[in-house]
Protein backbone atom coordinates (compact mmCIF):
# COMPACT_ATOMS: atom_id res chain seq x y z
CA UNK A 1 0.00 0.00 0.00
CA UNK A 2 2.83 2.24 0.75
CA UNK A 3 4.16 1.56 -2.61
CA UNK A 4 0.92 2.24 -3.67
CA UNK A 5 0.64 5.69 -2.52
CA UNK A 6 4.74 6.42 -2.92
CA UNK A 7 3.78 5.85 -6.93
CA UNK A 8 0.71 7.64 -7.02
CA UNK A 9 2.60 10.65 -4.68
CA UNK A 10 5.08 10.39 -7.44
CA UNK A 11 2.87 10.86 -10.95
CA UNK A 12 0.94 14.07 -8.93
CA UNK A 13 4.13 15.55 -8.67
CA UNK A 14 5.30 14.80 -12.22
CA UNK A 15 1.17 16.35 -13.13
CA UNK A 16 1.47 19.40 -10.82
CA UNK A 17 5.32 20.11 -11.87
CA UNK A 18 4.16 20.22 -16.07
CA UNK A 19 1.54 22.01 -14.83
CA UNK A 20 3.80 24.64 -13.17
CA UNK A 21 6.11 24.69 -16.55
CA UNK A 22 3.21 24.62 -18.48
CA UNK A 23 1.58 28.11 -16.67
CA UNK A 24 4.96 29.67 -17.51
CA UNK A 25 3.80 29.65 -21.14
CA UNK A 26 3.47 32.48 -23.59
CA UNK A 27 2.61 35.87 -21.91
CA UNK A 28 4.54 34.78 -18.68
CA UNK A 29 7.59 33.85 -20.34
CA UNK A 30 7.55 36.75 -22.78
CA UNK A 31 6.94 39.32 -19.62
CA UNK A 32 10.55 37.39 -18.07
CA UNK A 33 12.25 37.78 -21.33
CA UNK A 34 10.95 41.95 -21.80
CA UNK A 35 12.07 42.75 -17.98
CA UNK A 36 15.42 41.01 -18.63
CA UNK A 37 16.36 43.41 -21.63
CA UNK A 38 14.97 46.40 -20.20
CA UNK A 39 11.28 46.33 -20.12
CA UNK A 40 8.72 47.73 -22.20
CA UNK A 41 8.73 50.89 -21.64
CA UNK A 42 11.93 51.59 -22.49
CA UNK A 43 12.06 49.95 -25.64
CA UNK A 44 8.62 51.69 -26.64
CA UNK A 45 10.35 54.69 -26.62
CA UNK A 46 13.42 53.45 -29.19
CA UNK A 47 12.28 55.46 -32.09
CA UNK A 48 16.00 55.15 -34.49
CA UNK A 49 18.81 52.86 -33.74
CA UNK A 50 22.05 52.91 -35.81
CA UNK A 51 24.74 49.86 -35.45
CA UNK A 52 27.67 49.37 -36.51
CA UNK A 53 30.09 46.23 -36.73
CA UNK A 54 31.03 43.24 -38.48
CA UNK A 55 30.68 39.52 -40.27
CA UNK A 56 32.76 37.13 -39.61
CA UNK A 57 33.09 34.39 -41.70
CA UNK A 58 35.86 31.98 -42.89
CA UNK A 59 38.33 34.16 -41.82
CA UNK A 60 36.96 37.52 -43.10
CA UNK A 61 35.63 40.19 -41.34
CA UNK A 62 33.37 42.24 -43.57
CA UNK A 63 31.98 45.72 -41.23
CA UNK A 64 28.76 46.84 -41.62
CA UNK A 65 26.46 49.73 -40.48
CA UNK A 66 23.09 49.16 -40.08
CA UNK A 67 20.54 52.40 -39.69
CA UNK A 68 16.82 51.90 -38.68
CA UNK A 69 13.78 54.18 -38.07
CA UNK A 70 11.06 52.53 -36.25
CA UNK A 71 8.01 51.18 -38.63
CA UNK A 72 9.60 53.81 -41.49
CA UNK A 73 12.61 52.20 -42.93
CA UNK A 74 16.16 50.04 -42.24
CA UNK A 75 18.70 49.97 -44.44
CA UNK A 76 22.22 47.95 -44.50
CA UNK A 77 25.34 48.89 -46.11
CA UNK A 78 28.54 47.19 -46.15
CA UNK A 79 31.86 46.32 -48.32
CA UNK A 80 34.06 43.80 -49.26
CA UNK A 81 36.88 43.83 -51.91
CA UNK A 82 35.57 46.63 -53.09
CA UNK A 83 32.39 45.67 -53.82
CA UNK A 84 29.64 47.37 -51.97
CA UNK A 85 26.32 45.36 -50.31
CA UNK A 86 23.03 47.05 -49.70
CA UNK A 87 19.84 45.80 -48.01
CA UNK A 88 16.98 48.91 -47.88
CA UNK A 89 13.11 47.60 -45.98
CA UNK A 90 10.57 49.93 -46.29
CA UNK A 91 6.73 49.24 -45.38
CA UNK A 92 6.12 49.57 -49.00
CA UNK A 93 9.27 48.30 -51.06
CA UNK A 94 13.03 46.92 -50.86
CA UNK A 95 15.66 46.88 -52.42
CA UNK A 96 18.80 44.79 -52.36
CA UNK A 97 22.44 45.50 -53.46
CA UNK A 98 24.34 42.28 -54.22
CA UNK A 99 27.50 41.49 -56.69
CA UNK A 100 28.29 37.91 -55.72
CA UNK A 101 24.37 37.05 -56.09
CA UNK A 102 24.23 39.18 -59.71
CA UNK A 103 23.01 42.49 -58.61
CA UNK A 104 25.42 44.57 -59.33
CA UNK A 105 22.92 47.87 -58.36
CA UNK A 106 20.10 48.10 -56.25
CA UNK A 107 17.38 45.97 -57.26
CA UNK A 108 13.63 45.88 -56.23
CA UNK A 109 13.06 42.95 -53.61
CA UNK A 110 9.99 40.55 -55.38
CA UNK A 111 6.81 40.05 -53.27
CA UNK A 112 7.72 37.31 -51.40
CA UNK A 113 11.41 38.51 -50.71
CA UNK A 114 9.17 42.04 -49.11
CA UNK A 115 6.95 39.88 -46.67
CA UNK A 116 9.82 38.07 -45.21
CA UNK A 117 11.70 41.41 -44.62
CA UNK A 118 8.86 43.52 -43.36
CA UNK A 119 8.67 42.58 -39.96
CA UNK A 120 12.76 43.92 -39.58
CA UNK A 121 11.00 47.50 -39.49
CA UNK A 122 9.99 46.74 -35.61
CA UNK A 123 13.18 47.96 -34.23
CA UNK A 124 11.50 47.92 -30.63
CA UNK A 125 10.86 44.08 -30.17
CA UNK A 126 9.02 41.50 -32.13
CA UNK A 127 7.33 40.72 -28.54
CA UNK A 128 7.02 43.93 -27.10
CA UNK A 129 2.79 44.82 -27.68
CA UNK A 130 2.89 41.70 -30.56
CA UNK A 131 -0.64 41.10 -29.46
CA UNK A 132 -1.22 44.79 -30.52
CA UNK A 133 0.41 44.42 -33.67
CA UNK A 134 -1.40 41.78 -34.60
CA UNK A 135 0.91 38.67 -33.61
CA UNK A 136 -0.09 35.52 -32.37
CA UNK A 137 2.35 33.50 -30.32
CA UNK A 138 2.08 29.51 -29.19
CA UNK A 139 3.33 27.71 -26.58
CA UNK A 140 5.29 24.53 -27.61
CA UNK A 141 6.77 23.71 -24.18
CA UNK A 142 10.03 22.70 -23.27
CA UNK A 143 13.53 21.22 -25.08
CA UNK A 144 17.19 20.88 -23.86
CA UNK A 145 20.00 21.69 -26.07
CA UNK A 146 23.96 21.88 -24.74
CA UNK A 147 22.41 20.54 -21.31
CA UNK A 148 20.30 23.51 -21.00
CA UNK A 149 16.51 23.74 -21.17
CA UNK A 150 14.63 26.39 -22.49
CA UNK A 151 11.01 27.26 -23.53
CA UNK A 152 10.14 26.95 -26.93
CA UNK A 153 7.34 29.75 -28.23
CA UNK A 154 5.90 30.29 -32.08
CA UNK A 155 5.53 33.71 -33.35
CA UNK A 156 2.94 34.77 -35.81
CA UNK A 157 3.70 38.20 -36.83
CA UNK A 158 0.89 40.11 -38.85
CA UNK A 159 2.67 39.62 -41.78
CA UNK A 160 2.51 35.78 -41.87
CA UNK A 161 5.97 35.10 -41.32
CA UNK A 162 6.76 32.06 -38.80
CA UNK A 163 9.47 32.06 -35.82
CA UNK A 164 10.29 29.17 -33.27
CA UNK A 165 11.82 31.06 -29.97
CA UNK A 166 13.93 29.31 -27.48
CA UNK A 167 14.07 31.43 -24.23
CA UNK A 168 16.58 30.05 -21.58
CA UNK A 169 14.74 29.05 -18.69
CA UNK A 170 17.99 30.84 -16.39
CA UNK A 171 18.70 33.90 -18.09
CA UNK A 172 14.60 34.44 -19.36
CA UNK A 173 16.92 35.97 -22.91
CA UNK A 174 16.57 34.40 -25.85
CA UNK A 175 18.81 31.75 -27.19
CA UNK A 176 18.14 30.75 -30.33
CA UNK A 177 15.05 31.49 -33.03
CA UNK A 178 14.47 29.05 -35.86
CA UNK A 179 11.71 29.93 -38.97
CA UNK A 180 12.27 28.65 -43.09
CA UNK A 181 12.86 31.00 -45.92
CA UNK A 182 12.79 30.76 -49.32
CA UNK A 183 16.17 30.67 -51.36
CA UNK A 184 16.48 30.12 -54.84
CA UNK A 185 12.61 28.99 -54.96
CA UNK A 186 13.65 26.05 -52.25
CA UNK A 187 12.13 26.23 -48.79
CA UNK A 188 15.73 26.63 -46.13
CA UNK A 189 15.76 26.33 -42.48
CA UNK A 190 17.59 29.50 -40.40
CA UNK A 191 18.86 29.02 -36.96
CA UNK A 192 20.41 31.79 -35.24
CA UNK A 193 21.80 31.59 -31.87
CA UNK A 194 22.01 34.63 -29.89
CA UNK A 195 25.26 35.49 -27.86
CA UNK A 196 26.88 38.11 -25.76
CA UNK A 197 23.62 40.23 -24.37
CA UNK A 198 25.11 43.20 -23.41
CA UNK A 199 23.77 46.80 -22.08
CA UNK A 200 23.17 49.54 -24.99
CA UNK A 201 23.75 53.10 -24.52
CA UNK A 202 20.17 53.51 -24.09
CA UNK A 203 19.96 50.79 -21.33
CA UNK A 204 18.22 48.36 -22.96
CA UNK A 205 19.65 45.10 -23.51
CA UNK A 206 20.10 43.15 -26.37
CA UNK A 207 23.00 40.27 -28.18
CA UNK A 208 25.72 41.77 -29.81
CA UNK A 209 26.31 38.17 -31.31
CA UNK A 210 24.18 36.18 -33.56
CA UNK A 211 25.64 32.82 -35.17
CA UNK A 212 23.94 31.32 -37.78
CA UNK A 213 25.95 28.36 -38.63
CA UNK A 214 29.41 29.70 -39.81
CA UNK A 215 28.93 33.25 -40.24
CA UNK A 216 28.65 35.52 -37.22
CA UNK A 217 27.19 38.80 -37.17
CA UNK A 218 29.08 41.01 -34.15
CA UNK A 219 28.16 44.13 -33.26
CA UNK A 220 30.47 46.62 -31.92
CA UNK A 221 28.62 49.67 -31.50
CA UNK A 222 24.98 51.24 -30.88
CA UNK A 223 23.82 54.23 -31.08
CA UNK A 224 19.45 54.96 -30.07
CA UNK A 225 17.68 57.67 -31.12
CA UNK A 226 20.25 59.44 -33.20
CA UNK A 227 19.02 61.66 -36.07
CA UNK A 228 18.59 59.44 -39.48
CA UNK A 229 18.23 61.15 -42.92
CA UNK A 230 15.52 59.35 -44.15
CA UNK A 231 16.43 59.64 -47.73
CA UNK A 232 18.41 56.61 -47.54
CA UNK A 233 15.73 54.53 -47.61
CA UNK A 234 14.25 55.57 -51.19
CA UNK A 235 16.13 53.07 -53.28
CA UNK A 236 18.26 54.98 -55.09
C-alpha cells in the first residue's frame, strides 16, 4: 500500500510540476524575457537605432552599419573587396544590393522577398505589444539543447511570417530562433543563436552576437535615437 501511494505521490508531482512549466507559457515567459532586456517601456520609446560592426566568416571580417527608423525604414550597407552590399526595408518596397548574387545595383526585392523582410522594421521588439500588432504566439513547451533547457514559443507576426523562440529558462533571454525561408525557390531552415547580451547606450539590452551556422554577425557599437536622414531609404 505504501508503494501504492509512494507511486501515485510520485505521478501528482510529475502532473502538478508540467503544470507549473506549463503556466509559464506564452505571456509569462515573454513578460521574463521583456524585464530582462529592459522592459517595455523603455524599448517603446526606441524610435531610431544605428549599429555598426562586423561579419565574420571563414576568416573575413566584412563591417557593416546598419541604420533603422522605427516602422519607417532600415537599411544595411557594407563592403568587401571593393564591392559594396546594400539591403533597404521599407513598409512599402526593398531593395537589395548584391555582386556575388548578380546584382550589381540596387534591385527591387519581389513580393515574397518584401513579406519576409517587413517585420525587420519593428526595431523595438518582435514581442514587445505583438498582441497589438497583430501577432499571435504559441506555446510549444520545453527542449534541452547543450544541457540547458529552455522554452520553446511560435511567433505569428501580422505579416505571416513564422518564428520558433527558445528562451533560456535561467537567463529568461533568448537563445536561439528558428523559422524557413525561401532561397532560390527552395524552402531553407535558419537558426540563429544569440550570444553576448550586453547593455546599450540607451539601457536596454540586447546580443551583440548572432551565429547562424558559420557566419557571425558582431556588433560593436549602438547608437538609439540618433538623427537618421531618411532619404536613404528611397532606393536609389
Amino acid at each position: 500500500m505504501k508503494k501504492f501511494f509512494l507511486h501515485s505521490f510520485v505521478l501528482l508531482a510529475l502532473v502538478f510540476t508540467g503544470a507549473a512549466v506549463m503556466a509559464q507559457t506564452a505571456d509569462e515567459v515573454i513578460d521574463k524575457y521583456i524585464a530582462a532586456i529592459g522592459g517595455k517601456e523603455k524599448w517603446k520609446q526606441i524610435k531610431s537605432i544605428k549599429m555598426e560592426g562586423q561579419v565574420e566568416v571563414q576568416g573575413l571580417e566584412i563591417p557593416f552599419v546598419v541604420q533603422s527608423v522605427n516602422s519607417k525604414g532600415t537599411r544595411m550597407d557594407a563592403e568587401f573587396q571593393g564591392s559594396k552590399f546594400i539591403d533597404i526595408t521599407t513598409p512599402e518596397a526593398g531593395w537589395s544590393q548584391n555582386p556575388m548574387a548578380g546584382k550589381a545595383t540596387l534591385q527591387p526585392l519581389s513580393t515574397d522577398e518584401l513579406k519576409v523582410k517587413l517585420d525587420e522594421l519593428d526595431i523595438q521588439g518582435a514581442f514587445v505589444d505583438y498582441k497589438e500588432k497583430g501577432s499571435t504566439v504559441e506555446s510549444l513547451g520545453k527542449d534541452e539543447e547543450d544541457g540547458n533547457e529552455y522554452f520553446k514559443i511560435k511567433l505569428v507576426t501580422k505579416n505571416q511570417n513564422e518564428t520558433v523562440y527558445f528562451f533560456d529558462l535561467k537567463t529568461n533571454l533568448i537563445y536561439k530562433q528558428e523559422s524557413t525561408t525561401k532561397q532560390q525557390g527552395q524552402d531553407v531552415k535558419v537558426s540563429v543563436k544569440h550570444f553576448d547580451y550586453q547593455d546599450t547606450d540607451f539601457g536596454v539590452k540586447m546580443p551583440f552576437k548572432l551565429d547562424q551556422g558559420g557566419m557571425m554577425l558582431v556588433t560593436k557599437k549602438v547608437i538609439t535615437n540618433a538623427p537618421v536622414d531618411e532619404t536613404i531609404f528611397s532606393g536609389k
